[in-house]
PDB file of N, CA and C in Angstrom:
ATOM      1  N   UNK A   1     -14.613   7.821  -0.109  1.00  0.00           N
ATOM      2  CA  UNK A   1     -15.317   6.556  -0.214  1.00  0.00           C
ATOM      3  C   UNK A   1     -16.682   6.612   0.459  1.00  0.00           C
ATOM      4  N   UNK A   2     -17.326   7.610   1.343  1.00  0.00           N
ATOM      5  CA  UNK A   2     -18.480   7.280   1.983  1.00  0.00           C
ATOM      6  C   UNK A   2     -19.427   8.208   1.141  1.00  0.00           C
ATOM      7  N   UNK A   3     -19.081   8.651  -0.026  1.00  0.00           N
ATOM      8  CA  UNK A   3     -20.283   9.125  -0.884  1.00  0.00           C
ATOM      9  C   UNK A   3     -20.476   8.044  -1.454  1.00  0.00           C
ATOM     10  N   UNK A   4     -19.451   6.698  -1.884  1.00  0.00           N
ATOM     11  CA  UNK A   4     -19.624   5.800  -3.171  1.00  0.00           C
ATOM     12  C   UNK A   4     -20.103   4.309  -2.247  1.00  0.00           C
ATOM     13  N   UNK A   5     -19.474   4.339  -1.003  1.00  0.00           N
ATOM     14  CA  UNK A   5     -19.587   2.720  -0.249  1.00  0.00           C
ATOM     15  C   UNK A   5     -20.425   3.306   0.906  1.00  0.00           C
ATOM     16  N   UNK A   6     -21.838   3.156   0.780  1.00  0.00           N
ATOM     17  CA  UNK A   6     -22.661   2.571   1.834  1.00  0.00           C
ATOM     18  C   UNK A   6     -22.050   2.174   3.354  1.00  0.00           C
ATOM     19  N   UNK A   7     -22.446   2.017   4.305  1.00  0.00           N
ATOM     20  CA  UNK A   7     -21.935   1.398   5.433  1.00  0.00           C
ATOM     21  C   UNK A   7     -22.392   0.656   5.610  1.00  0.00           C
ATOM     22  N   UNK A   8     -21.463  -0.514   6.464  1.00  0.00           N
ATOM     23  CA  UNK A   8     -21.988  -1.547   6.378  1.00  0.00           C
ATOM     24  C   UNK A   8     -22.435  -2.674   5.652  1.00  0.00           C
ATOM     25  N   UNK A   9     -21.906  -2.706   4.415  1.00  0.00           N
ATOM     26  CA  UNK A   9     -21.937  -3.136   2.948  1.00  0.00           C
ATOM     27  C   UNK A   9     -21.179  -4.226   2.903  1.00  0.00           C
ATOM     28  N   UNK A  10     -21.775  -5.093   1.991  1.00  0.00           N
ATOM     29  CA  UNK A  10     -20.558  -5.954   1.161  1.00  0.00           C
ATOM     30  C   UNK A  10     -19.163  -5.271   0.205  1.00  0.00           C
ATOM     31  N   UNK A  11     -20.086  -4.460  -0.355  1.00  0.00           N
ATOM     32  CA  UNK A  11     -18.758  -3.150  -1.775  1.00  0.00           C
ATOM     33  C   UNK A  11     -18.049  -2.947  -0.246  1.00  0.00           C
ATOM     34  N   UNK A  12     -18.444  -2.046   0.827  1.00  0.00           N
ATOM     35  CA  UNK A  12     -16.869  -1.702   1.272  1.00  0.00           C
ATOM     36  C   UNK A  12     -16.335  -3.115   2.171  1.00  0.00           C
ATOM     37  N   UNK A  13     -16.560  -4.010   2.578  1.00  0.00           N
ATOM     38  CA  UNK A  13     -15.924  -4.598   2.437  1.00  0.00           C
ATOM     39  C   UNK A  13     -14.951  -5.288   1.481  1.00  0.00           C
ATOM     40  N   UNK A  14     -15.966  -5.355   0.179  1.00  0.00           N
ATOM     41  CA  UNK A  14     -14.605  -5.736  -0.903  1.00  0.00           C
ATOM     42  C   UNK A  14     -13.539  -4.846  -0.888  1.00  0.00           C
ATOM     43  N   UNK A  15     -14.040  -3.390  -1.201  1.00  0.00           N
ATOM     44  CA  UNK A  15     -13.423  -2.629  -1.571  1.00  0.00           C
ATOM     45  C   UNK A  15     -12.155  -2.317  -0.347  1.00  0.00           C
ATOM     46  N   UNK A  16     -12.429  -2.176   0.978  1.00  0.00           N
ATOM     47  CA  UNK A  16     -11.650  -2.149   1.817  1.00  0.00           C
ATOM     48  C   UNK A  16     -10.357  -3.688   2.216  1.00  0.00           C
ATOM     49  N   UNK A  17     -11.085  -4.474   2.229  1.00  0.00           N
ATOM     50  CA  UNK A  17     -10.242  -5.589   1.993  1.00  0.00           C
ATOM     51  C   UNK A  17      -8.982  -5.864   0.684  1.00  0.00           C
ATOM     52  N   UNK A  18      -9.871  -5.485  -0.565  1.00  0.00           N
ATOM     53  CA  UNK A  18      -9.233  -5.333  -1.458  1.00  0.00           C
ATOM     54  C   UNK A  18      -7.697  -4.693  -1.392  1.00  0.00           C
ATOM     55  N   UNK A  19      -8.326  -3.157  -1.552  1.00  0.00           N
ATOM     56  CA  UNK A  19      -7.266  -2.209  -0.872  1.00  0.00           C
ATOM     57  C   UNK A  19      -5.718  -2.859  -0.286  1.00  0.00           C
ATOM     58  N   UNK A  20      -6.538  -3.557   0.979  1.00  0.00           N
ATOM     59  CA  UNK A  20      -5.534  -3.866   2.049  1.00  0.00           C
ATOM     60  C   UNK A  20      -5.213  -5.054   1.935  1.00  0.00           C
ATOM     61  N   UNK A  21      -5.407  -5.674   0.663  1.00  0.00           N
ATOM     62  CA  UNK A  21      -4.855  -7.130   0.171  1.00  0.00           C
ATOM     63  C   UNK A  21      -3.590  -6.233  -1.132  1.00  0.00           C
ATOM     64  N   UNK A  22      -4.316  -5.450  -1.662  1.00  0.00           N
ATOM     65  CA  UNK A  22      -2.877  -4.805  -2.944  1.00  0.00           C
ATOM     66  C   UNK A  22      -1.886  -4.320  -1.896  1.00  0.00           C
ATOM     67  N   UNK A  23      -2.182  -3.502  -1.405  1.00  0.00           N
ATOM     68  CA  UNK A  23      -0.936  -3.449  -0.115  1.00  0.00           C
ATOM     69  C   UNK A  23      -0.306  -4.135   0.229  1.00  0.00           C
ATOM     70  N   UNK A  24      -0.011  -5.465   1.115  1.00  0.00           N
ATOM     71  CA  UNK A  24       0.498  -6.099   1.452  1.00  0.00           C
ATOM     72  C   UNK A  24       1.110  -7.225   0.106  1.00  0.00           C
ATOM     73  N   UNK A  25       0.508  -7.257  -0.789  1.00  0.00           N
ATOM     74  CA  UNK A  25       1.437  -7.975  -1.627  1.00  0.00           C
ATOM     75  C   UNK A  25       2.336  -7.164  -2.596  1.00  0.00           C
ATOM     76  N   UNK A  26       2.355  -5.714  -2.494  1.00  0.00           N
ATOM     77  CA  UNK A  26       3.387  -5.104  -2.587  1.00  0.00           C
ATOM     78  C   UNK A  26       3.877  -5.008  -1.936  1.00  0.00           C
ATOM     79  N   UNK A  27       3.768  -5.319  -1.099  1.00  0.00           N
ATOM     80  CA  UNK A  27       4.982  -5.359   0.065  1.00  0.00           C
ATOM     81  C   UNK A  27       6.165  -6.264  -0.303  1.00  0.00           C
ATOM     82  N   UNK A  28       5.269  -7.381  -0.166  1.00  0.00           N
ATOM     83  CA  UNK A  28       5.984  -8.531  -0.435  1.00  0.00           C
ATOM     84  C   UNK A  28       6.947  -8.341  -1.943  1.00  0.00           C
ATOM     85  N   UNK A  29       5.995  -7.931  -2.990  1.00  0.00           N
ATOM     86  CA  UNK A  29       7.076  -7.876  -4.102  1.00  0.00           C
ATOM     87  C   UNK A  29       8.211  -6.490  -3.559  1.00  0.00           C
ATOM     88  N   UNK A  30       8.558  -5.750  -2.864  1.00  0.00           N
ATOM     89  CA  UNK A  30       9.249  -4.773  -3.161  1.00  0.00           C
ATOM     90  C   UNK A  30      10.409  -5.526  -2.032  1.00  0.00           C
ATOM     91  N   UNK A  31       9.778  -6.851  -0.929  1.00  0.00           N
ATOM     92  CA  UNK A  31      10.892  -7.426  -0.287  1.00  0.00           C
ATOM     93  C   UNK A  31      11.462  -7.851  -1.134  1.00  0.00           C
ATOM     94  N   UNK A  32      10.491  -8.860  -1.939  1.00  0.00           N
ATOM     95  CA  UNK A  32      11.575  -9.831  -2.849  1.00  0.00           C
ATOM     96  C   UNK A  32      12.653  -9.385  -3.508  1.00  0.00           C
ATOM     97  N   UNK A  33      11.987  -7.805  -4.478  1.00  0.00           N
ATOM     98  CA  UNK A  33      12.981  -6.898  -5.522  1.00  0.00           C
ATOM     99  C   UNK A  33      14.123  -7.022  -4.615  1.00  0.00           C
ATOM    100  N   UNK A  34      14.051  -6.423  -3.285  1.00  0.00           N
ATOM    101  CA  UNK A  34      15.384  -6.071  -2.224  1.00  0.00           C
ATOM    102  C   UNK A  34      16.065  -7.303  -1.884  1.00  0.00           C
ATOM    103  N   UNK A  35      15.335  -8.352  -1.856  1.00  0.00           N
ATOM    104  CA  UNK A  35      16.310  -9.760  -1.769  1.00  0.00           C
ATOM    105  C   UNK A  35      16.777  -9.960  -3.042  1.00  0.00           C
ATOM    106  N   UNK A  36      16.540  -9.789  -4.181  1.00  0.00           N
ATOM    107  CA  UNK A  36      16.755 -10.429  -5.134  1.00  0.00           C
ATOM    108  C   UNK A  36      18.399  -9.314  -5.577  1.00  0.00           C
ATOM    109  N   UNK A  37      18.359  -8.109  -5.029  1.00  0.00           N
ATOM    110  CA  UNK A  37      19.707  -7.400  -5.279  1.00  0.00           C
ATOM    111  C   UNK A  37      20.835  -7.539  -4.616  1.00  0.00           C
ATOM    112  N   UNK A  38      20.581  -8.134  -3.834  1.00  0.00           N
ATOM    113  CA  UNK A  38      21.444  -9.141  -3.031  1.00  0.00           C
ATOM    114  C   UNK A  38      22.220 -10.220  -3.532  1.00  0.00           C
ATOM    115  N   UNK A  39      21.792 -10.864  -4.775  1.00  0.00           N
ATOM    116  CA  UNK A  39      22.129 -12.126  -5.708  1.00  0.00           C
ATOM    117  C   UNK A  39      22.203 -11.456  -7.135  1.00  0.00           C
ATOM    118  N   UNK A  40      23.379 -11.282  -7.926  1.00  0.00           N
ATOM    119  CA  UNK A  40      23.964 -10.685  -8.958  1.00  0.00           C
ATOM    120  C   UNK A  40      23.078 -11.999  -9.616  1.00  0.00           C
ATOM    121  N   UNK A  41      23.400 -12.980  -9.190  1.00  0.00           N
ATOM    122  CA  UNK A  41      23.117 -13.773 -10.667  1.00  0.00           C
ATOM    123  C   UNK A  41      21.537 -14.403 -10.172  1.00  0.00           C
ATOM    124  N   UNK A  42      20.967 -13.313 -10.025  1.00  0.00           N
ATOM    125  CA  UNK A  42      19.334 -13.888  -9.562  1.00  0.00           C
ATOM    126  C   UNK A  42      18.647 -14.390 -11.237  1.00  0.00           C
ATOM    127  N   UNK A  43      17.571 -15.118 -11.143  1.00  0.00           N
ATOM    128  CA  UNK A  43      17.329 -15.305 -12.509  1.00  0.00           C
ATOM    129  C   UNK A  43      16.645 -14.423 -13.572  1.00  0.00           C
ATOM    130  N   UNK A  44      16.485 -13.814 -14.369  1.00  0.00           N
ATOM    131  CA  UNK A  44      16.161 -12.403 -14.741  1.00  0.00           C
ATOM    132  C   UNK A  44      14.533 -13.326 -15.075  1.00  0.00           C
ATOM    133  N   UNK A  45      14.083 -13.973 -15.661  1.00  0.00           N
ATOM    134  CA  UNK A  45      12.899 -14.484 -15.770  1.00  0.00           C
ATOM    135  C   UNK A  45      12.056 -14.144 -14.320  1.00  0.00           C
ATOM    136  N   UNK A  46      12.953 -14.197 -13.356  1.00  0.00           N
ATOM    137  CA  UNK A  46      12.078 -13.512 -11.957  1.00  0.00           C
ATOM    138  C   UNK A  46      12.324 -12.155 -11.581  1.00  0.00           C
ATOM    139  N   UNK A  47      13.578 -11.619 -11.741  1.00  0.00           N
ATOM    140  CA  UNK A  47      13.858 -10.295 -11.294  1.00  0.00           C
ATOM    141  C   UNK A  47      12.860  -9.258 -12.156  1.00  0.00           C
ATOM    142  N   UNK A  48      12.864  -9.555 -13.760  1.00  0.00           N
ATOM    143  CA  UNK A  48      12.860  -8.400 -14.414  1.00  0.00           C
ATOM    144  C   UNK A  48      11.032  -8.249 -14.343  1.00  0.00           C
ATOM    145  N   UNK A  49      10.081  -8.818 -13.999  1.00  0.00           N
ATOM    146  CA  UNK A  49       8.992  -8.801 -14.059  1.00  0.00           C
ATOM    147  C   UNK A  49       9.141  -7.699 -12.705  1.00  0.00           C
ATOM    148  N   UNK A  50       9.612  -8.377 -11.508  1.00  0.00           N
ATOM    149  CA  UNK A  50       9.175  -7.710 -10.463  1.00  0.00           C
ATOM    150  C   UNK A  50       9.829  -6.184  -9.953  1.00  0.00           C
ATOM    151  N   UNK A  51      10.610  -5.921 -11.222  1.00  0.00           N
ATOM    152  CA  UNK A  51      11.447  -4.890 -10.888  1.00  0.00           C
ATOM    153  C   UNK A  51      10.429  -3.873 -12.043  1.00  0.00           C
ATOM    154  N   UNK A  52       9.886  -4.582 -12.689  1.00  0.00           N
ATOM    155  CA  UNK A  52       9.060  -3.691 -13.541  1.00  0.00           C
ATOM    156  C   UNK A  52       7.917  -3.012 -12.848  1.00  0.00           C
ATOM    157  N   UNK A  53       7.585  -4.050 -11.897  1.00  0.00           N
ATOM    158  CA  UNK A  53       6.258  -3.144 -11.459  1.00  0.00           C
ATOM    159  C   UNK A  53       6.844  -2.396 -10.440  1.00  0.00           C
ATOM    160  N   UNK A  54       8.124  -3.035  -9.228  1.00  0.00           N
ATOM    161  CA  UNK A  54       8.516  -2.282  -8.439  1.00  0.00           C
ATOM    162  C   UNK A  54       8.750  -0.883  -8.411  1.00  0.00           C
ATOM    163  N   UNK A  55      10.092  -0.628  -9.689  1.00  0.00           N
ATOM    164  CA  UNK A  55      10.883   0.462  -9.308  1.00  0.00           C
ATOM    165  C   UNK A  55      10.582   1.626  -9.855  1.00  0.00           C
ATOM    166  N   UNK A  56       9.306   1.803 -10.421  1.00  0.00           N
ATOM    167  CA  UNK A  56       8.631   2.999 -10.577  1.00  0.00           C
ATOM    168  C   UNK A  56       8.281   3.806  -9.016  1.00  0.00           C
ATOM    169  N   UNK A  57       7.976   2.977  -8.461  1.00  0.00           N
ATOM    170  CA  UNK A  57       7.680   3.170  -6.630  1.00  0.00           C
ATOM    171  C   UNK A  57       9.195   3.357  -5.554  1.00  0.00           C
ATOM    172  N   UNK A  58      10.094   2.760  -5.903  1.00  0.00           N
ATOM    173  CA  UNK A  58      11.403   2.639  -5.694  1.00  0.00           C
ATOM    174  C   UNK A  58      11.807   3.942  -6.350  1.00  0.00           C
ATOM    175  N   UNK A  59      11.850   3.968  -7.131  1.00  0.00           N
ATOM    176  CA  UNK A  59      12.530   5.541  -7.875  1.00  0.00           C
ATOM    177  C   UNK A  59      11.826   6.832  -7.599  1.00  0.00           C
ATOM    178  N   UNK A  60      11.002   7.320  -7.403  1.00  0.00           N
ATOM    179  CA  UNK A  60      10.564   8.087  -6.107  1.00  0.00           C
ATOM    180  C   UNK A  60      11.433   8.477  -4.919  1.00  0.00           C
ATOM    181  N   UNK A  61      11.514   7.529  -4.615  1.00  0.00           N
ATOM    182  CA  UNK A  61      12.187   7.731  -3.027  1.00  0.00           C
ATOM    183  C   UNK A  61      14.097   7.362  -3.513  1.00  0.00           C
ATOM    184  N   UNK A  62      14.658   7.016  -4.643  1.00  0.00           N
ATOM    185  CA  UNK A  62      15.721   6.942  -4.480  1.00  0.00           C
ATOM    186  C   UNK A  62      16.480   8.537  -5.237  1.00  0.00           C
ATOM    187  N   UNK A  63      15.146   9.587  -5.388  1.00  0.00           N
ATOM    188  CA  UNK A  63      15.633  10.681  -5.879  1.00  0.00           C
ATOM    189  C   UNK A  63      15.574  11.645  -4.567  1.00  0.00           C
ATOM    190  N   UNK A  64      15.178  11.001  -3.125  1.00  0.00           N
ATOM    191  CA  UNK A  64      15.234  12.088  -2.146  1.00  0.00           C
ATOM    192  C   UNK A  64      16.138  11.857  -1.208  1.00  0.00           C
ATOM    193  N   UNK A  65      16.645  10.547  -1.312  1.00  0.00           N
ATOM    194  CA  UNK A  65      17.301   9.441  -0.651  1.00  0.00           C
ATOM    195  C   UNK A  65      18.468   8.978  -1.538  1.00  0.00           C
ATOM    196  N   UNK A  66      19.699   9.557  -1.549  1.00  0.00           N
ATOM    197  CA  UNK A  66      20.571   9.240  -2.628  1.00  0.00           C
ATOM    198  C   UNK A  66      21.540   7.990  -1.511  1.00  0.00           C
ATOM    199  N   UNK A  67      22.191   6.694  -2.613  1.00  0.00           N
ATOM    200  CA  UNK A  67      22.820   6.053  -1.987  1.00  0.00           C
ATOM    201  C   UNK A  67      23.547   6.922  -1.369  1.00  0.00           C
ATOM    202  N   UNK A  68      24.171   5.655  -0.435  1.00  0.00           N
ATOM    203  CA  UNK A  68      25.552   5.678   0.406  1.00  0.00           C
ATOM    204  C   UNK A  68      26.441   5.462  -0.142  1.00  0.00           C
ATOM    205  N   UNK A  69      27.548   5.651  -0.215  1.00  0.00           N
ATOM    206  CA  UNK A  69      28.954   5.102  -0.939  1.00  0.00           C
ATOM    207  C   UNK A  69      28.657   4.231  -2.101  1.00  0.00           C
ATOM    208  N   UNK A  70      27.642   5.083  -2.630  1.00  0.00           N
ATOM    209  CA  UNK A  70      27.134   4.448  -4.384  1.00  0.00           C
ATOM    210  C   UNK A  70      26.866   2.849  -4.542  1.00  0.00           C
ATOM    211  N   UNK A  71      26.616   2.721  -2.867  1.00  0.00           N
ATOM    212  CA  UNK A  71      25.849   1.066  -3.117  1.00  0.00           C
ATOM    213  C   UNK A  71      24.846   1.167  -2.430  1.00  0.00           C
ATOM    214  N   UNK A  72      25.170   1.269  -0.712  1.00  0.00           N
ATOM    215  CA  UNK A  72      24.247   1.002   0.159  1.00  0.00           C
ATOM    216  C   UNK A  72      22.691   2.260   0.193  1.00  0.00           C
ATOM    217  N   UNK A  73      21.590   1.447  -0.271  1.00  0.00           N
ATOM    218  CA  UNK A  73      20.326   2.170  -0.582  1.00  0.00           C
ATOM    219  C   UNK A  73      19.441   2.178   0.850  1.00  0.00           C
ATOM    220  N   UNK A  74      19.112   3.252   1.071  1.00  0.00           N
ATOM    221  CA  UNK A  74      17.808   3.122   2.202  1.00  0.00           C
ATOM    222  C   UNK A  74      16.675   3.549   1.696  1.00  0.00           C
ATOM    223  N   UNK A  75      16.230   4.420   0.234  1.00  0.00           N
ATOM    224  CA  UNK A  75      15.389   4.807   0.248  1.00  0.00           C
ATOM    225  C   UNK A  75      14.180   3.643   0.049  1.00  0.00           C
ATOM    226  N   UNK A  76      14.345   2.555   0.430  1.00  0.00           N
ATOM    227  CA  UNK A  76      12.953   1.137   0.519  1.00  0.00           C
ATOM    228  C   UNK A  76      12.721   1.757   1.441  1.00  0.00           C
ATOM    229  N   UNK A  77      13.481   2.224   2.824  1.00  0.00           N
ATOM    230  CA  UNK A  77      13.118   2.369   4.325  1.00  0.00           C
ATOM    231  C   UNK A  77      11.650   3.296   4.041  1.00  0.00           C
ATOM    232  N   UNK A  78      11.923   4.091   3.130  1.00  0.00           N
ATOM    233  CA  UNK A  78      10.746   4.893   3.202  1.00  0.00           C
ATOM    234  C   UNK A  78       9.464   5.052   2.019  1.00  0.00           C
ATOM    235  N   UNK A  79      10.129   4.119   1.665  1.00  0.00           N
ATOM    236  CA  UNK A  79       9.083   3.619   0.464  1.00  0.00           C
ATOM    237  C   UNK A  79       8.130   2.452   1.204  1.00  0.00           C
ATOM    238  N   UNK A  80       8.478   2.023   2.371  1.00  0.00           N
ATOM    239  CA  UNK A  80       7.809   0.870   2.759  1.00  0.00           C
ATOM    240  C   UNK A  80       6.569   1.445   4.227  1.00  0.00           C
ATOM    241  N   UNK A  81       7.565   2.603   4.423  1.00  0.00           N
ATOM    242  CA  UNK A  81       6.636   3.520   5.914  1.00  0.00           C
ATOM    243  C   UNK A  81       5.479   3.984   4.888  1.00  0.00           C
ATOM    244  N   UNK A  82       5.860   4.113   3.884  1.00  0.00           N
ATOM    245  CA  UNK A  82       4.746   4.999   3.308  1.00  0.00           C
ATOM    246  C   UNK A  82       3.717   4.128   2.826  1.00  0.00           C
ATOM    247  N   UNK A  83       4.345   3.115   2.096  1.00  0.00           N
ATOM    248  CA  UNK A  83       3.125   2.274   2.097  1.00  0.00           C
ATOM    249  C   UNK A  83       2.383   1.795   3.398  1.00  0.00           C
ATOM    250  N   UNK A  84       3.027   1.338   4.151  1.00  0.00           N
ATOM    251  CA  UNK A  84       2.758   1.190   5.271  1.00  0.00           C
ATOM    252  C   UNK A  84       1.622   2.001   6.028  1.00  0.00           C
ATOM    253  N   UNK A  85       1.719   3.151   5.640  1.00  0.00           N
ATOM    254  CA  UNK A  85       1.214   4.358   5.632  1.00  0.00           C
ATOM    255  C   UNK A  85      -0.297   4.140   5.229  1.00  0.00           C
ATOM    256  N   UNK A  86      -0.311   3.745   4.121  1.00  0.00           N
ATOM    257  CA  UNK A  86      -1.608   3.670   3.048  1.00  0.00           C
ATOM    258  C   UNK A  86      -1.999   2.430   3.316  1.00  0.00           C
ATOM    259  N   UNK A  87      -1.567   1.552   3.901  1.00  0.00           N
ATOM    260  CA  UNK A  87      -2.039   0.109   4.141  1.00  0.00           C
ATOM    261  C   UNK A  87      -2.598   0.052   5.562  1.00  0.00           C
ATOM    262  N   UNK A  88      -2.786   0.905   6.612  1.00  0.00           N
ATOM    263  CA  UNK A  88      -3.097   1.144   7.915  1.00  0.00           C
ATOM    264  C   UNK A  88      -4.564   2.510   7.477  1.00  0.00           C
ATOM    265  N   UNK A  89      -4.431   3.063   6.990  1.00  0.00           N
ATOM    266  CA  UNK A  89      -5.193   4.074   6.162  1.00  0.00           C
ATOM    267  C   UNK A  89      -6.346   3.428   5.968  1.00  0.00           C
ATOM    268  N   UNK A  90      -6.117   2.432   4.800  1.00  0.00           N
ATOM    269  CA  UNK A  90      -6.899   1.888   4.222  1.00  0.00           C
ATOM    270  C   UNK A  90      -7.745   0.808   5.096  1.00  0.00           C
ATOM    271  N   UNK A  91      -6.841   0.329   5.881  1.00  0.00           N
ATOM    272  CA  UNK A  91      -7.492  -1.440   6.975  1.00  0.00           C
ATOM    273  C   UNK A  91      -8.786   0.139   7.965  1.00  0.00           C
ATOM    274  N   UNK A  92      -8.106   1.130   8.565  1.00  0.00           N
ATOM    275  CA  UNK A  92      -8.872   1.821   9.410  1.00  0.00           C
ATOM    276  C   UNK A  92     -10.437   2.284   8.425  1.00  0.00           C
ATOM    277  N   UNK A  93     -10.065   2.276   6.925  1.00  0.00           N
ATOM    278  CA  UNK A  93     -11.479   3.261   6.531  1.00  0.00           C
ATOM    279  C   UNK A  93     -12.647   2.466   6.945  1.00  0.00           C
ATOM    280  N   UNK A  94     -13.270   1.778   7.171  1.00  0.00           N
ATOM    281  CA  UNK A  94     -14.186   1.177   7.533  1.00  0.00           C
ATOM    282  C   UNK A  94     -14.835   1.955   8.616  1.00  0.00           C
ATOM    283  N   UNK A  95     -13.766   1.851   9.763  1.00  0.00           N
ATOM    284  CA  UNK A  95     -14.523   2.483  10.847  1.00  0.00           C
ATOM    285  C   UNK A  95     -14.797   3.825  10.723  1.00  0.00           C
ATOM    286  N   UNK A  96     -14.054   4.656   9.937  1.00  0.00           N
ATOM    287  CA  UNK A  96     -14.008   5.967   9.974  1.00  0.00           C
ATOM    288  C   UNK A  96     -15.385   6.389   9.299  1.00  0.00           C
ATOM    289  N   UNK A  97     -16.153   5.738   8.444  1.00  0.00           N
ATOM    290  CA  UNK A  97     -17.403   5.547   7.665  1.00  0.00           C
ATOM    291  C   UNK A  97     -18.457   5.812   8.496  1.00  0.00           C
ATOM    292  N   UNK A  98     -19.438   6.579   8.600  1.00  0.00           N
ATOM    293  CA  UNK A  98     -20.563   6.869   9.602  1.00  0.00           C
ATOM    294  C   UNK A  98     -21.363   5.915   9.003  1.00  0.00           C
ATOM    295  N   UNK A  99     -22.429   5.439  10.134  1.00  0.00           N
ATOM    296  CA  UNK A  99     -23.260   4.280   9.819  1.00  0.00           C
ATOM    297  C   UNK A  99     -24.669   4.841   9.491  1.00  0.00           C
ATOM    298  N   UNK A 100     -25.180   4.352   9.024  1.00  0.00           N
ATOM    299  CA  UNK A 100     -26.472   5.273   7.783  1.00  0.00           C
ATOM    300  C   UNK A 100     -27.153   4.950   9.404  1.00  0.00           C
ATOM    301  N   UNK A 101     -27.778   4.273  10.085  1.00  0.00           N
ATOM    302  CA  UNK A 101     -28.628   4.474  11.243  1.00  0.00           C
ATOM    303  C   UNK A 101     -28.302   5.452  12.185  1.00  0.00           C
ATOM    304  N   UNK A 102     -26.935   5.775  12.219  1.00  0.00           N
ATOM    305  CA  UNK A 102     -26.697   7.014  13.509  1.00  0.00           C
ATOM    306  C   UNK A 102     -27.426   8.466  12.711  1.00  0.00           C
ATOM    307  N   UNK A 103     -27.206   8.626  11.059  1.00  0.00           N
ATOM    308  CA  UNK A 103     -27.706  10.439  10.390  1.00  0.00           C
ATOM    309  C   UNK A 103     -29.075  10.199  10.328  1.00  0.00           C
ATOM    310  N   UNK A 104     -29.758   8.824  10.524  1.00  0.00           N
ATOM    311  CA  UNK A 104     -31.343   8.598  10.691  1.00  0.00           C
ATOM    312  C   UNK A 104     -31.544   8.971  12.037  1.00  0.00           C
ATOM    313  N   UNK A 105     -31.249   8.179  12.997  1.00  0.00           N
ATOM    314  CA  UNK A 105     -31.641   8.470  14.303  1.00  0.00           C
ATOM    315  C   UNK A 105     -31.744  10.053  14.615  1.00  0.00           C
ATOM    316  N   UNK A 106     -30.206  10.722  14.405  1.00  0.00           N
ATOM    317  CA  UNK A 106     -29.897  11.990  14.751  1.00  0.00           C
ATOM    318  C   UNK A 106     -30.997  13.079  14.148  1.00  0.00           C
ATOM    319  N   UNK A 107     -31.042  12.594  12.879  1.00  0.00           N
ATOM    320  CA  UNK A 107     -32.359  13.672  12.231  1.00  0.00           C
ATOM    321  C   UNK A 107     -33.412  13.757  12.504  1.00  0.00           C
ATOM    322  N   UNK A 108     -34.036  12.228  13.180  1.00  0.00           N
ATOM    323  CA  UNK A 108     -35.173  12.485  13.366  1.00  0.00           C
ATOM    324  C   UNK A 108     -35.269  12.801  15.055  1.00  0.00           C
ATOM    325  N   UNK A 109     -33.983  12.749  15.889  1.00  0.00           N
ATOM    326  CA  UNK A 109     -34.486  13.748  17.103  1.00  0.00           C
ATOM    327  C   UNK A 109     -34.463  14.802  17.364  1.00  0.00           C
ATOM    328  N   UNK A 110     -33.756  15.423  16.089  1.00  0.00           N
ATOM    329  CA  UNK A 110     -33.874  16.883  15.890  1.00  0.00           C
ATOM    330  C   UNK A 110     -34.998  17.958  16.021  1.00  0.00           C
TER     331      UNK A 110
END
């Protein structure tokens, strides 16, 4: 991102905010998916949308992570560190971005 977003910018702010706004509302949908398997007779008008975008991301991790006694699932546990992962990633890129006045200053006391 610091060949394409400027520092100090509006773009990386969108772009970083952005980021770390899709994150967290996957979050949220991959809680709901996990609440919603909890309730057999959840309403499919809500389940089946959110299981569509979910369990492409879910199925990943339930091929390294096989149930427990062919019910109990953990592989969310690590579907969620990982996002988690990329959502802490993403909130930090900002700072990690060198600020166009420090490669000015530095060059010209060279």
């Amino acid at each position: 991102f610091a060949a394409i977003i400027p520092g100090d910018s509006l773009a990386e702010l969108v772009v970083t905010r952005g980021i770390t706004n899709f994150f967290s509302l996957y979050n949220t949908l991959l809680i709901v998916r996990i609440i919603c398997t909890w309730f057999p007779d959840a309403p499919r008008a809500i389940v089946n949308p959110i299981s569509t975008v979910t369990d492409p991301y879910l199925n990943l991790f339930r091929g390294l992570i096989p149930p427990l006694g062919g019910t109990l699932d953990f592989s969310p546990i690590l579907a969620f560190l990982l996002l988690d992962a990329f959502g802490n990633a993403a909130t930090a890129l900002p700072a990690e971005l060198p600020k166009p006045e420090a490669g000015i200053s530095a060059a010209a006391s060279s």
